[in-house]
Protein backbone atom coordinates (compact mmCIF):
# COMPACT_ATOMS: atom_id res chain seq x y z
CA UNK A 1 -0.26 -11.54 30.51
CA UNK A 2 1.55 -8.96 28.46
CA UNK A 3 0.23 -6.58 31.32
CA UNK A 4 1.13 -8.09 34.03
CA UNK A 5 4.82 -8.47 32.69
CA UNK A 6 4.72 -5.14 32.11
CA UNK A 7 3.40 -3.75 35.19
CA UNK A 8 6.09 -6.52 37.14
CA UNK A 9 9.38 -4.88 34.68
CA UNK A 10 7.73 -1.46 35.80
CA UNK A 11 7.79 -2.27 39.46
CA UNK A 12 11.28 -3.68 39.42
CA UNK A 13 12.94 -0.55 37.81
CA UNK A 14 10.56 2.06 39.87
CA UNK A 15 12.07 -0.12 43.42
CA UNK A 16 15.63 0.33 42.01
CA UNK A 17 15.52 3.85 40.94
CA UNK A 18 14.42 4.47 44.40
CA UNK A 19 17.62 2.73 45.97
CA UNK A 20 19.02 4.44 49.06
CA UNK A 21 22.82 4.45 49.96
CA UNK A 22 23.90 1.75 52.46
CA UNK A 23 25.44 1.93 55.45
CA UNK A 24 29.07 0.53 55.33
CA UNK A 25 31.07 1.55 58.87
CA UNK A 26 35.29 1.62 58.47
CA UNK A 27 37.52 -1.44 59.00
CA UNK A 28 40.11 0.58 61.40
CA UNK A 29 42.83 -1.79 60.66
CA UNK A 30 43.05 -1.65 57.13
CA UNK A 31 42.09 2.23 56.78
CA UNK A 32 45.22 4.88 57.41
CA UNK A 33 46.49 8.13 56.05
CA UNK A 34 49.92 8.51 54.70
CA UNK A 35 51.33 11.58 54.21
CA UNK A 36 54.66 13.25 53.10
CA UNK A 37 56.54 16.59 53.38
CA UNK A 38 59.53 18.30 51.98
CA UNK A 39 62.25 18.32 55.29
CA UNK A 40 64.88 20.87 54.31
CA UNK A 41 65.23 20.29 50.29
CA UNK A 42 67.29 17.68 51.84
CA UNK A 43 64.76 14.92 51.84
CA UNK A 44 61.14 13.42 52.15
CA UNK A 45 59.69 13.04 55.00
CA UNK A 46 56.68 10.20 55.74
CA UNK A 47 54.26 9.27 58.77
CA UNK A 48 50.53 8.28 59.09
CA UNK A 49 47.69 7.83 60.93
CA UNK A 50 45.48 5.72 61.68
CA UNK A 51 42.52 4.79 64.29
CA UNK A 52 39.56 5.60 61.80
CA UNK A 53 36.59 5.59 62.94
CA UNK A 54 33.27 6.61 60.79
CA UNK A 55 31.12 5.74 57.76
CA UNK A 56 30.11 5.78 54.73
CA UNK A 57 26.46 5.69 52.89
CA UNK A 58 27.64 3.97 49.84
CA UNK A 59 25.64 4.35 46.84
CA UNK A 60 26.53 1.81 44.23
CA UNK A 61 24.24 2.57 41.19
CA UNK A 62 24.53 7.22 42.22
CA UNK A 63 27.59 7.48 43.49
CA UNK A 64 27.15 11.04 43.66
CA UNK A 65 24.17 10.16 46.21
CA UNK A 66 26.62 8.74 48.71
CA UNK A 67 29.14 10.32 51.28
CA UNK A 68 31.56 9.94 53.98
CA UNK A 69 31.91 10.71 57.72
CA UNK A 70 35.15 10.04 59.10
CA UNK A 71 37.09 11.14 62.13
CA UNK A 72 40.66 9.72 63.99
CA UNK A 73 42.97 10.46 66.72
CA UNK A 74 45.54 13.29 66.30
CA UNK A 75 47.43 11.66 68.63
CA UNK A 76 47.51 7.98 66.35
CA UNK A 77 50.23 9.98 64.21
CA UNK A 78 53.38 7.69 63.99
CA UNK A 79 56.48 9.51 62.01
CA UNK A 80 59.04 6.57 62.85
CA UNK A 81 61.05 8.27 65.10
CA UNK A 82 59.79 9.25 68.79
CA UNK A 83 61.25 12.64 69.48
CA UNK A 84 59.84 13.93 66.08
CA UNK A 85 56.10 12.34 66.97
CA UNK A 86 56.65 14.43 70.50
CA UNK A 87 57.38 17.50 68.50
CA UNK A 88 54.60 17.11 66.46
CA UNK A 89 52.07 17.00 69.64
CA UNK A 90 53.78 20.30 71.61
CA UNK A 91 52.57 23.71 71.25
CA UNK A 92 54.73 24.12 67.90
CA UNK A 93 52.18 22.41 66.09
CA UNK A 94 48.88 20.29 67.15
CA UNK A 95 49.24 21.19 71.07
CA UNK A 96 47.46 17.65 71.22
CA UNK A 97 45.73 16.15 73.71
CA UNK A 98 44.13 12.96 74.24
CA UNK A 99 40.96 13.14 72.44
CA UNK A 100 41.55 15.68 69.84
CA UNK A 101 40.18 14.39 66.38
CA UNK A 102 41.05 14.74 62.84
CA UNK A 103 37.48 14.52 61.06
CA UNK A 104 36.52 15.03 57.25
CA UNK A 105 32.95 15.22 56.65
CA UNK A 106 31.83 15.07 52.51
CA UNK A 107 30.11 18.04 51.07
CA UNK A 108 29.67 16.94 47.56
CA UNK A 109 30.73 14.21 44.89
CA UNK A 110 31.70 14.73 41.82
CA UNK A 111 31.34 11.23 39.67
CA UNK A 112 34.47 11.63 37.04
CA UNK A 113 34.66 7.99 35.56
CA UNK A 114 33.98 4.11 35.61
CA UNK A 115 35.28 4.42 39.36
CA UNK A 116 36.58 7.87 40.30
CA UNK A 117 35.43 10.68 42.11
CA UNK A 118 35.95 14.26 43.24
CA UNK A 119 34.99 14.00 46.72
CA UNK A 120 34.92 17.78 48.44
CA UNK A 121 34.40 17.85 52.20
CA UNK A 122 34.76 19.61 55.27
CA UNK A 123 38.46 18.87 56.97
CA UNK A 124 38.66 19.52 60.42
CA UNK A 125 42.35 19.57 61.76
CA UNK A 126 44.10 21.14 64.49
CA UNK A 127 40.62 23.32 65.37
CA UNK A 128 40.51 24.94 61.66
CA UNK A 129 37.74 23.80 59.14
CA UNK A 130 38.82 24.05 55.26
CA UNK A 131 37.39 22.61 52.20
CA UNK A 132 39.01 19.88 50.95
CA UNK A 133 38.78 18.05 47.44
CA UNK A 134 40.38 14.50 47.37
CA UNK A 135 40.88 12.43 44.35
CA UNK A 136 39.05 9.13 45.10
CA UNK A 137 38.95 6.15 43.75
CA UNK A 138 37.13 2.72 44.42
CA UNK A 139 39.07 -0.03 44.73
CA UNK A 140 36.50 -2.98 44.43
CA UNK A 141 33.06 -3.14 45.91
CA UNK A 142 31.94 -6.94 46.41
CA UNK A 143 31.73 -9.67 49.12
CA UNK A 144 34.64 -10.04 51.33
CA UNK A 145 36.07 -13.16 50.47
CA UNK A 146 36.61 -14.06 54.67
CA UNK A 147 34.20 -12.25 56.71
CA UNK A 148 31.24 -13.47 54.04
CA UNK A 149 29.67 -10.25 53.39
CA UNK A 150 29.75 -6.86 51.54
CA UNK A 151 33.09 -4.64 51.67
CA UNK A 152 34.64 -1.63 49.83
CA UNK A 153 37.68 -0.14 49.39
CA UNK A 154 38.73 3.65 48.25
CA UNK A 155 42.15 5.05 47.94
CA UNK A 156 42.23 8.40 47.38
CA UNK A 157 44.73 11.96 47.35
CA UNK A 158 44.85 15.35 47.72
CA UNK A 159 47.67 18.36 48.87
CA UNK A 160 47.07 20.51 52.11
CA UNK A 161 48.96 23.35 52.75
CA UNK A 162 50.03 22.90 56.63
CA UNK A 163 49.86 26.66 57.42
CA UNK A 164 46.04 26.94 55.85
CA UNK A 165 45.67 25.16 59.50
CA UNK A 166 47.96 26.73 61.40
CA UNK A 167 50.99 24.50 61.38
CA UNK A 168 53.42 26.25 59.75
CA UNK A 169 55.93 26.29 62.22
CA UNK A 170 59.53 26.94 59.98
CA UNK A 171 58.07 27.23 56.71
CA UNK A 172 58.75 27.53 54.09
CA UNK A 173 62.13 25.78 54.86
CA UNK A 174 60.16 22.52 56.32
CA UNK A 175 57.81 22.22 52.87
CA UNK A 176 54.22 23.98 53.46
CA UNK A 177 52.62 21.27 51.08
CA UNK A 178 51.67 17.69 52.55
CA UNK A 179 50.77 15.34 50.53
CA UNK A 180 47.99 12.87 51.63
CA UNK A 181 47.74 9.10 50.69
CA UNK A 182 44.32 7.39 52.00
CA UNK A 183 43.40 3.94 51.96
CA UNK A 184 40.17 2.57 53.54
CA UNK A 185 38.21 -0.54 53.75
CA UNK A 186 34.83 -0.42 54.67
CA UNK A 187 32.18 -3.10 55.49
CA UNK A 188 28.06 -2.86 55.04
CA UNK A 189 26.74 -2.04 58.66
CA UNK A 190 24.55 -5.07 60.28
């Protein structure tokens, strides 16, 4: 008997050792960037974007094991005021056109408490690649209390410096340094 207990406790911890990261695509309306910027010394600046599309292979019990894939329109950027969004999309900055994609891709994660993380990636924006770290944090992991099955949510920040991706355009009097605010909700993949 003793065993057979003992070969059944063995199993149980050998199966979840071997746990994989799940699948868990983005909830696009309840995942957005915010970001920030220094207009003039005069004031702050916000806008956002939104549109995510991607996913994430959550690891629960390795953190470290999981990562993210996650892409949106350049064109979903919303400032608040019209003319300003238009400047943003000419030839002084993204040149955007329809189709043209912000993406981040994780590299590595870097577990640095109860439910933080370094998470260092590959960001894609306006046709330059840099490496990224954000400072990410999870929310709450659990079953979604209306669609009936498992979500997450991460906020998470980090500080680009616009001209690293060539969008510099009047700096240093427009602030070089963006600040990034990200929220996303994710659900487990059917």
């Amino acid at each position: 008997m003793k065993t057979t207990l003992l070969a059944a406790a063995l199993a149980t911890v050998a199966t979840a050792g071997l746990a994989a990261p799940e699948k868990y695509v983005l909830d696009s309306s309840h995942s957005q960037v915010l970001f920030d910027y220094n207009h003039l010394g005069f004031s702050t600046t916000y806008g956002m974007f939104s549109g995510f599309e991607g996913e994430i292979m959550f690891d629960q019990e390795d953190p470290a094991n999981s990562s993210v894939s996650v892409s949106m329109p350049v064109m979903s950027m919303f400032t608040g005021w019209e003319q300003r969004d238009g400047h943003f999309m000419s030839d002084d900055f993204f040149g955007a056109a329809e189709g043209d994609l912000v993406t981040f891709t994780s590299t590595a994660i870097e577990v640095t408490g109860d439910n933080t993380a370094k998470i260092t990636g590959d960001l894609t924006l306006n046709d330059v690649t840099k490496s990224v770290v954000l400072d990410a944090k999870l929310n709450q992991a659990g079953e979604h209390p209306m669609a009936g099955k498992p979500w997450a949510g991460f906020d998470a920040t980090t500080t680009l410096v616009r001209s690293d991706f060539d969008l510099g355009k009047f700096a240093p009097f427009v602030g070089d340094e963006v600040n990034l605010k990200i929220s996303v909700e994710a659900m487990k993949a059917e």
